[in-house]
PDB file of N, CA and C in Angstrom:
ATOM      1  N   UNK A   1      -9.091 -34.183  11.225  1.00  0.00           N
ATOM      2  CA  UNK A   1      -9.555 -34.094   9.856  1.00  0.00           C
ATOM      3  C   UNK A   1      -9.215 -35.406   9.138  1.00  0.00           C
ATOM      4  N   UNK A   2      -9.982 -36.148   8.695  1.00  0.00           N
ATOM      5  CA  UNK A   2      -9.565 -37.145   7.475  1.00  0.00           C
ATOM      6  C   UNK A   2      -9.575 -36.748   5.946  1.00  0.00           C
ATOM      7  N   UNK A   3      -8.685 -37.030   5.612  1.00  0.00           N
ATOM      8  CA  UNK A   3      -7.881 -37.111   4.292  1.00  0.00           C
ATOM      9  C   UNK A   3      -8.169 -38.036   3.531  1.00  0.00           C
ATOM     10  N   UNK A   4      -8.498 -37.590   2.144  1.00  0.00           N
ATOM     11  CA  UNK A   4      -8.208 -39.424   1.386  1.00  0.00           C
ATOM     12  C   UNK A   4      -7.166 -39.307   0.488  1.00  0.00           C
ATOM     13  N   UNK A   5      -6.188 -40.124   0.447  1.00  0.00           N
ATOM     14  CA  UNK A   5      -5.190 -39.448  -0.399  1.00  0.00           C
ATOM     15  C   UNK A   5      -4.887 -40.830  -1.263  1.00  0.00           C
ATOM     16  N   UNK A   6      -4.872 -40.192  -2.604  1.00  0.00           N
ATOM     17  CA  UNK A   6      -4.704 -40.954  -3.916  1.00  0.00           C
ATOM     18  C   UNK A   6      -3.403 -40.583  -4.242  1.00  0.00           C
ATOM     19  N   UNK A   7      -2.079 -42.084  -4.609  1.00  0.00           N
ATOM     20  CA  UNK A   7      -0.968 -42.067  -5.136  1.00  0.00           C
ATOM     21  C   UNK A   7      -1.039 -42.916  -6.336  1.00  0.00           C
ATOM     22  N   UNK A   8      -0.075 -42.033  -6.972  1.00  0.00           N
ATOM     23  CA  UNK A   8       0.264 -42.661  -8.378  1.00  0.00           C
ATOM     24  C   UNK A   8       1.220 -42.360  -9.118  1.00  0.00           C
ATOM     25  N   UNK A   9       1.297 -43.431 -10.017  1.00  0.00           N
ATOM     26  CA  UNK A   9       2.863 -44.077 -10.398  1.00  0.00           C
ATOM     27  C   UNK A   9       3.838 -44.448  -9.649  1.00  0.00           C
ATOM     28  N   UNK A  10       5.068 -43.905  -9.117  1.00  0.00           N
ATOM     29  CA  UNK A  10       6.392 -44.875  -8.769  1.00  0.00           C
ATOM     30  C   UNK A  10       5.736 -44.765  -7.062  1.00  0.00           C
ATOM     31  N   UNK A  11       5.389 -43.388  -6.859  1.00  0.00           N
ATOM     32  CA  UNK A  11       4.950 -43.016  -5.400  1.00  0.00           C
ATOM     33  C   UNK A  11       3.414 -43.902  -5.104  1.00  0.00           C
ATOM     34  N   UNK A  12       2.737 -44.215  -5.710  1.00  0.00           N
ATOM     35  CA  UNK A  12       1.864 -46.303  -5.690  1.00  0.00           C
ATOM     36  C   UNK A  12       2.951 -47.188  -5.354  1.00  0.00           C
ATOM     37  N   UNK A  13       3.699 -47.208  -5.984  1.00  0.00           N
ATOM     38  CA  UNK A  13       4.686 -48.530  -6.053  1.00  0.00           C
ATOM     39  C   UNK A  13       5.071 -48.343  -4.533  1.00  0.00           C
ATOM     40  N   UNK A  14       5.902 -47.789  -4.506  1.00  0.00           N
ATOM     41  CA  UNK A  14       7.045 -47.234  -3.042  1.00  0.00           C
ATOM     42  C   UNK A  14       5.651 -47.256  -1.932  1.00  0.00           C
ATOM     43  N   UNK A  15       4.947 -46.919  -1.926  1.00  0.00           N
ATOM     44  CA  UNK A  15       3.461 -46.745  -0.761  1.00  0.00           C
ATOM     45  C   UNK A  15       2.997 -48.280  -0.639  1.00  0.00           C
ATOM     46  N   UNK A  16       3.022 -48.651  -1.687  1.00  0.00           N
ATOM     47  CA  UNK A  16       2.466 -50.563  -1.196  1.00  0.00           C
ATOM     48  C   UNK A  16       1.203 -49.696  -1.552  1.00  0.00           C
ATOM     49  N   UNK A  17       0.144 -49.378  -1.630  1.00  0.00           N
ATOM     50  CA  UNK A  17      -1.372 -48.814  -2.027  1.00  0.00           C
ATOM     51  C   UNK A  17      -1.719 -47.434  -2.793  1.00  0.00           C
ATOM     52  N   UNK A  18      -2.917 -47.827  -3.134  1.00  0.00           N
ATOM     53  CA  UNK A  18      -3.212 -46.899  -4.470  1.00  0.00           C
ATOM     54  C   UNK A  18      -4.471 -45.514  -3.359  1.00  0.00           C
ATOM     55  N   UNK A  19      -4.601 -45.787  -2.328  1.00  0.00           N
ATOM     56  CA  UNK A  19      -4.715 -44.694  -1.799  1.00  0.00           C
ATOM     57  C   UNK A  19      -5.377 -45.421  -0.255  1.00  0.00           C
ATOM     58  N   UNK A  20      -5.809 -44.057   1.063  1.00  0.00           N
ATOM     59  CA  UNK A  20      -5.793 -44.719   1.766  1.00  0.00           C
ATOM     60  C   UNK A  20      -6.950 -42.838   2.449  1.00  0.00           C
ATOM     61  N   UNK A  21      -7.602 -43.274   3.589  1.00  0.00           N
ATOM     62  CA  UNK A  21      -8.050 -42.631   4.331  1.00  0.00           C
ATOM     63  C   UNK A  21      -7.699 -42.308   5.378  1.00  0.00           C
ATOM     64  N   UNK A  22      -7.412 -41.063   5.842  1.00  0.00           N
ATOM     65  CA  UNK A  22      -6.441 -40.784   7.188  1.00  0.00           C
ATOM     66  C   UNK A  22      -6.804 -39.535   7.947  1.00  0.00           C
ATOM     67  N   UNK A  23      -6.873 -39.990   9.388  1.00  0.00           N
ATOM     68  CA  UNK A  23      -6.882 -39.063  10.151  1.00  0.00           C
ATOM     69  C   UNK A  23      -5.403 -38.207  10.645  1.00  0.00           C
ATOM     70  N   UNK A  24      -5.951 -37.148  10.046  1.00  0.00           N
ATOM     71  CA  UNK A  24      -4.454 -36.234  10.135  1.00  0.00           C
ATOM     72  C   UNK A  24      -4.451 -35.660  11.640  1.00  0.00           C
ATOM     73  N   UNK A  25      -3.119 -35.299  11.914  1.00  0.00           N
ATOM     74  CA  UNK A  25      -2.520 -34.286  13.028  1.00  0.00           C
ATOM     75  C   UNK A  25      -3.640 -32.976  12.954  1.00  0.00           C
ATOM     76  N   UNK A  26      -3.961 -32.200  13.762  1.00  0.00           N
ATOM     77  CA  UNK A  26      -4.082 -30.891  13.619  1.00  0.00           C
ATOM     78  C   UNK A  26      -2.548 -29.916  12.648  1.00  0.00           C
ATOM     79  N   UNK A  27      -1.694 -30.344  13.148  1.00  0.00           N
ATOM     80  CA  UNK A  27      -0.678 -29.205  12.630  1.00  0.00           C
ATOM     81  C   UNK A  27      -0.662 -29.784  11.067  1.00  0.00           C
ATOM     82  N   UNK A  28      -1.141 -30.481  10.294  1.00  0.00           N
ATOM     83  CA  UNK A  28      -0.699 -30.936   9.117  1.00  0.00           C
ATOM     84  C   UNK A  28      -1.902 -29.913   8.394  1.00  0.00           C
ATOM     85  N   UNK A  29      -1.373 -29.166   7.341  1.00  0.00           N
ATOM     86  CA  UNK A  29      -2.359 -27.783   7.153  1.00  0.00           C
ATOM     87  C   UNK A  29      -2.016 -28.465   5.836  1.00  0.00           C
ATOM     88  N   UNK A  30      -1.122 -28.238   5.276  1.00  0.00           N
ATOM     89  CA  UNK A  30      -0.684 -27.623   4.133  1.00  0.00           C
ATOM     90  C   UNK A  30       0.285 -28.858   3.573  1.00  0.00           C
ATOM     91  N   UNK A  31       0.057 -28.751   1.935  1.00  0.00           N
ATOM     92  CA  UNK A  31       0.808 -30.026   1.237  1.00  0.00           C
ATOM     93  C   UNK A  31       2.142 -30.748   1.560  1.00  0.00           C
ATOM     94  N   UNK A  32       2.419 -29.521   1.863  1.00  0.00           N
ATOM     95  CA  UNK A  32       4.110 -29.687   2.305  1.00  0.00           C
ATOM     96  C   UNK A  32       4.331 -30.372   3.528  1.00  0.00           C
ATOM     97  N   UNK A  33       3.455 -30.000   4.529  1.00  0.00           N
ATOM     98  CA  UNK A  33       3.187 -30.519   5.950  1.00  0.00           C
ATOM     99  C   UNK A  33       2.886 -32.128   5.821  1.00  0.00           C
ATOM    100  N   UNK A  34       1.840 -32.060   4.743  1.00  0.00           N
ATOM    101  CA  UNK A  34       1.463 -33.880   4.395  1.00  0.00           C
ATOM    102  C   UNK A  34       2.276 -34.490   4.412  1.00  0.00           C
ATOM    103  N   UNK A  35       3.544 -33.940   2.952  1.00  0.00           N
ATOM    104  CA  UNK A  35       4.268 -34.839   2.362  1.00  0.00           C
ATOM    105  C   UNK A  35       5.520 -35.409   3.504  1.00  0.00           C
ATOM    106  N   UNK A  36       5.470 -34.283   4.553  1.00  0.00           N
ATOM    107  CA  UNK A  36       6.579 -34.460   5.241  1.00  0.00           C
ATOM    108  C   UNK A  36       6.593 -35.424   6.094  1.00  0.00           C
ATOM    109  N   UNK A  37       5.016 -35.178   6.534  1.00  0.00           N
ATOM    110  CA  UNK A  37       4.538 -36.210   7.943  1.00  0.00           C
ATOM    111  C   UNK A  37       4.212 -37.190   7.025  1.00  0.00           C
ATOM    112  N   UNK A  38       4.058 -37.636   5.820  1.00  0.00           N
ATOM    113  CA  UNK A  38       3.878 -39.154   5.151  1.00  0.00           C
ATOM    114  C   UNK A  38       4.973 -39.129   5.362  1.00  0.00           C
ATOM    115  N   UNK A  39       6.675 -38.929   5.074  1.00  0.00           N
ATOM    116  CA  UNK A  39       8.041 -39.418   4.846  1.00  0.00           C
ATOM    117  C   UNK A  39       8.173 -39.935   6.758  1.00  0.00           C
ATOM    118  N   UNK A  40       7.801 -38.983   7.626  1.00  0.00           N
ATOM    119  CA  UNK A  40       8.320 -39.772   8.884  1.00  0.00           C
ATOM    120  C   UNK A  40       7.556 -41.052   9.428  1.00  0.00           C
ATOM    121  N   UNK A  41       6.731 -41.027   8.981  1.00  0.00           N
ATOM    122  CA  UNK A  41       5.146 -41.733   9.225  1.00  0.00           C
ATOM    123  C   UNK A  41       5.654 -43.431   9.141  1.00  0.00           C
ATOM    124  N   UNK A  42       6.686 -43.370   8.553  1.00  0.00           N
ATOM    125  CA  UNK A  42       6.818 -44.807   8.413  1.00  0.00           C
ATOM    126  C   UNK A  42       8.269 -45.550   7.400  1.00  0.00           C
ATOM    127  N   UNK A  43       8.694 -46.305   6.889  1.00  0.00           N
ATOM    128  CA  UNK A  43       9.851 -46.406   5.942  1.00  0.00           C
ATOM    129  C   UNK A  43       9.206 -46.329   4.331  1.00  0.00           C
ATOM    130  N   UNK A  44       8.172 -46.732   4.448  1.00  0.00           N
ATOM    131  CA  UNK A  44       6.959 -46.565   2.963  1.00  0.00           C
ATOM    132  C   UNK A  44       7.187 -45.271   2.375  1.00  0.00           C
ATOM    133  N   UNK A  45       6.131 -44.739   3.566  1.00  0.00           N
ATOM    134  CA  UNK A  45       6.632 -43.278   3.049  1.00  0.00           C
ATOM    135  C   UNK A  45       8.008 -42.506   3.239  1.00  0.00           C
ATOM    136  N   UNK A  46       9.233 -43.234   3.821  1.00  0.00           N
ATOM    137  CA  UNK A  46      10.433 -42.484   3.530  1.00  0.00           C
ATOM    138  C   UNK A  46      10.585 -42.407   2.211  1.00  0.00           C
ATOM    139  N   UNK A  47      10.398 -44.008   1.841  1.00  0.00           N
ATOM    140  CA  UNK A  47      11.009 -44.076   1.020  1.00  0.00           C
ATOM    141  C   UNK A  47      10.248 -43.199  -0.636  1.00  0.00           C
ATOM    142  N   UNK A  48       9.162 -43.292  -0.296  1.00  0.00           N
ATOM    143  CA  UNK A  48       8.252 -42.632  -1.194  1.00  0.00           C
ATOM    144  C   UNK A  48       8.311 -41.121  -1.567  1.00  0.00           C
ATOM    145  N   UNK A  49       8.883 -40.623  -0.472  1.00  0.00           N
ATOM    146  CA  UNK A  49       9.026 -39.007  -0.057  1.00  0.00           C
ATOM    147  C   UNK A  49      10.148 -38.681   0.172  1.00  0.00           C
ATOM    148  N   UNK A  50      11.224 -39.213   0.159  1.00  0.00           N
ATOM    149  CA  UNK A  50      12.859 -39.072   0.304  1.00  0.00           C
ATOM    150  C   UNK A  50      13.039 -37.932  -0.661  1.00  0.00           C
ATOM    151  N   UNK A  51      12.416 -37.464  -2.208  1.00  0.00           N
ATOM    152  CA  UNK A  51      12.295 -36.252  -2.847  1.00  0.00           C
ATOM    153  C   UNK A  51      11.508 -35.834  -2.531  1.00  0.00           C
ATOM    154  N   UNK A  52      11.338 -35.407  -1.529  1.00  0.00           N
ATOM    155  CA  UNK A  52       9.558 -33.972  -1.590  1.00  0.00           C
ATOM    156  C   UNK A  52       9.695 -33.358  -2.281  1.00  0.00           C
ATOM    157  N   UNK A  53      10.600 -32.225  -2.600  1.00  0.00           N
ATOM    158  CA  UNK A  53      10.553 -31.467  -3.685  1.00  0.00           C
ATOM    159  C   UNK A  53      10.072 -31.798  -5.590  1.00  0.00           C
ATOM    160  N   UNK A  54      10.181 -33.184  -5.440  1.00  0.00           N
ATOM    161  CA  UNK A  54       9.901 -33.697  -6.787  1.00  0.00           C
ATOM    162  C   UNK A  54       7.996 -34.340  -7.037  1.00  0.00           C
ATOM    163  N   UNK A  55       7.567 -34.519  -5.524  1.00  0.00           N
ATOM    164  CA  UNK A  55       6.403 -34.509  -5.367  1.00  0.00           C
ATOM    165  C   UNK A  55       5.729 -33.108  -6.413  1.00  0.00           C
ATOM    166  N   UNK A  56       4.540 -34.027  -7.033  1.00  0.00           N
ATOM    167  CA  UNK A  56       3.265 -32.956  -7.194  1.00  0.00           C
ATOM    168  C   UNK A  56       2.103 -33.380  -6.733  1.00  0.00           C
ATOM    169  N   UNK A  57       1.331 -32.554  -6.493  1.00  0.00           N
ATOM    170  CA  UNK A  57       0.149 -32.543  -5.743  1.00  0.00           C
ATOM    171  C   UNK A  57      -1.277 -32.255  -6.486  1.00  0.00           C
ATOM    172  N   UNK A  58      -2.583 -33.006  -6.424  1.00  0.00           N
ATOM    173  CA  UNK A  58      -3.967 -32.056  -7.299  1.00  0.00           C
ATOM    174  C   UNK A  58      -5.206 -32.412  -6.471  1.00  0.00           C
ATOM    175  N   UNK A  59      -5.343 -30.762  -5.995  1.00  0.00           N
ATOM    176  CA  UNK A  59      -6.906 -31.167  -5.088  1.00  0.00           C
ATOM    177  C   UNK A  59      -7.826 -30.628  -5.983  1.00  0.00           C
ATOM    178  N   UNK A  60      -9.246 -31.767  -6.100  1.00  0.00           N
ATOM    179  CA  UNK A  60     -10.327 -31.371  -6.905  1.00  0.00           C
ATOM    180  C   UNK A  60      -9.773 -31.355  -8.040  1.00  0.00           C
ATOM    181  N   UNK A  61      -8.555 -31.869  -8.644  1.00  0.00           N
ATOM    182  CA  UNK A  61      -8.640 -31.678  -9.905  1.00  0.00           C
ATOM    183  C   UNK A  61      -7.536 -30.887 -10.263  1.00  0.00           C
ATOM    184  N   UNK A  62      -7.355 -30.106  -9.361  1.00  0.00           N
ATOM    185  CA  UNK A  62      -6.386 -28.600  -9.560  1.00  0.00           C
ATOM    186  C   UNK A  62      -4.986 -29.254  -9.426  1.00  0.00           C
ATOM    187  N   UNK A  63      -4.020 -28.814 -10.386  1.00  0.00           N
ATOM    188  CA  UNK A  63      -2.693 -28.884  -9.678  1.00  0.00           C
ATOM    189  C   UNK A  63      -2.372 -27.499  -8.597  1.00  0.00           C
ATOM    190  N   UNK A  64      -1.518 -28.225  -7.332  1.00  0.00           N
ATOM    191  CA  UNK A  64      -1.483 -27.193  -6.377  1.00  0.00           C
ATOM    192  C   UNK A  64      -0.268 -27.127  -6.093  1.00  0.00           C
ATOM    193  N   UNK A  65       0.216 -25.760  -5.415  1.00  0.00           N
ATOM    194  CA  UNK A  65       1.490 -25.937  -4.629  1.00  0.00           C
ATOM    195  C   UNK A  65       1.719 -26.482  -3.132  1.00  0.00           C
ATOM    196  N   UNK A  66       2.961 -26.579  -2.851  1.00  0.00           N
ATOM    197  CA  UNK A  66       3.321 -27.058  -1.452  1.00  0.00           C
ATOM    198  C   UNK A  66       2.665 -26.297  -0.496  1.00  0.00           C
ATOM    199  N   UNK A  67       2.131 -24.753   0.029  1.00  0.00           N
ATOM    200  CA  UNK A  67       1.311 -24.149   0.576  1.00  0.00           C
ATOM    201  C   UNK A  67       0.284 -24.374   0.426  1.00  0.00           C
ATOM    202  N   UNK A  68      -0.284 -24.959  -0.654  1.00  0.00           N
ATOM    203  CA  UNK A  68      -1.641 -25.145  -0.593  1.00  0.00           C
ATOM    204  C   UNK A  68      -2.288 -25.645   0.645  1.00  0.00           C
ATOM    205  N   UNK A  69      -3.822 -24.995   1.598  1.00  0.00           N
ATOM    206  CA  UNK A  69      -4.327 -25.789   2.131  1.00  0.00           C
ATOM    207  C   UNK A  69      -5.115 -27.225   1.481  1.00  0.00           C
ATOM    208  N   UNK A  70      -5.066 -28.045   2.770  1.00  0.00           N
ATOM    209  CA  UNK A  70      -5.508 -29.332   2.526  1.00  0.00           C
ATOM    210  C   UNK A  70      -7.398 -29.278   2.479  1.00  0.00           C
ATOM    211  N   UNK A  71      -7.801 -30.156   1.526  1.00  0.00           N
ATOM    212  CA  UNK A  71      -9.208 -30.360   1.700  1.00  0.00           C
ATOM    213  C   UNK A  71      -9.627 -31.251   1.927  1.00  0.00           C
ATOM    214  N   UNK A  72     -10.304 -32.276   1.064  1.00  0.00           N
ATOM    215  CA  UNK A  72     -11.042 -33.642   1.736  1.00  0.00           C
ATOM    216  C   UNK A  72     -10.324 -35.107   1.567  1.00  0.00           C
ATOM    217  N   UNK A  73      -9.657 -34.613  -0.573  1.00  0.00           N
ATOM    218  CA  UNK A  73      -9.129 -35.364  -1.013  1.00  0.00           C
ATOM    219  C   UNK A  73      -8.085 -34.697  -1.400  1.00  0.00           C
ATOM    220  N   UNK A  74      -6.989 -35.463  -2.018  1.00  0.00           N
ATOM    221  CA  UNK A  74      -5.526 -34.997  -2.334  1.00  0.00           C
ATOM    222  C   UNK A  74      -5.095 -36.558  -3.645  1.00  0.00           C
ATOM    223  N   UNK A  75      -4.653 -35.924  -4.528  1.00  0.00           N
ATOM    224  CA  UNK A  75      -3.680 -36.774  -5.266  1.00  0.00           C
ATOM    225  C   UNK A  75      -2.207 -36.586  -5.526  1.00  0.00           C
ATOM    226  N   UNK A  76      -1.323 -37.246  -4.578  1.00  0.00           N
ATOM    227  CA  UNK A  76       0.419 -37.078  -5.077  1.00  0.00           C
ATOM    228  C   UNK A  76       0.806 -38.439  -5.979  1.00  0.00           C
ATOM    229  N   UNK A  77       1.769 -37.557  -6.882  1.00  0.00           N
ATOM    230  CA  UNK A  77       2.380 -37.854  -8.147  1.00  0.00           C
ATOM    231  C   UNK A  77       3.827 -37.596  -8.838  1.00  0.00           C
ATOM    232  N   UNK A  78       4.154 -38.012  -9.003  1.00  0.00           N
ATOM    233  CA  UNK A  78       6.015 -37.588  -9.681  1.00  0.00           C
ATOM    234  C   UNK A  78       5.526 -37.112 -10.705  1.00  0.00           C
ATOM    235  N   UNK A  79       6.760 -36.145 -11.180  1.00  0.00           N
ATOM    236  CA  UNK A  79       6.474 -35.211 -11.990  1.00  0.00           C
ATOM    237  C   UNK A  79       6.083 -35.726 -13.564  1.00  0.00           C
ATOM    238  N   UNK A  80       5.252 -35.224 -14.164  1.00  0.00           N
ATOM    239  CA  UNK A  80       5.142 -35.848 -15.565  1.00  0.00           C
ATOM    240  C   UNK A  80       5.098 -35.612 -16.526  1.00  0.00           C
ATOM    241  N   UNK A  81       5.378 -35.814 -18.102  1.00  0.00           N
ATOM    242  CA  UNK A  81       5.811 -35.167 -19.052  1.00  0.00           C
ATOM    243  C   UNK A  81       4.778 -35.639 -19.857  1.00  0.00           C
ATOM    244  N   UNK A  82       4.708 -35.211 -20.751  1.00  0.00           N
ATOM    245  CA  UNK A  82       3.707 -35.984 -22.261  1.00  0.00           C
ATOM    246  C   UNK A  82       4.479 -35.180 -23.232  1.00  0.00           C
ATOM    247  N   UNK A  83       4.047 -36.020 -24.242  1.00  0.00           N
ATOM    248  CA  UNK A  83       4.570 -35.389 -25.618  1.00  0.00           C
ATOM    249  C   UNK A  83       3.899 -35.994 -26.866  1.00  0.00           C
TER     250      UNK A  83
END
């Protein structure tokens, strides 16, 4: 399956790119699965993914959870506030 996955803010910075196209594993289903196999994938993404838990995720638009299945595109993001 290829992926296109869009990063932004500090997790851009830490990635070196603002997004990238990828042929995934079969076992990589689910957000959580992504974020994990981006952190081993390389020191970029250690370092980018060293908080998974602080990761957020939005497919199509949607904010999703860590179970979420994967679709075509994906955007991860640190968490964010407005006011």
């Amino acid at each position: 399956m290829t992926l296109t996955i869009s990063y932004f803010a500090w997790v851009r910075e830490r990635m070196g790119i603002a997004d990238e196209a990828i042929d995934l594993p079969v076992d990589v289903a689910t957000v959580a699965d992504l974020v994990a196999w981006l952190a081993a994938r390389d020191e970029r993404g250690a370092l980018a993914f060293a908080e998974a838990g602080r990761i957020r995720a939005a497919i199509g638009g949607t904010m999703v959870g860590p179970d979420a299945a994967l679709g075509d595109e994906i955007a991860l993001f640190p968490p964010v506030t407005g006011g």
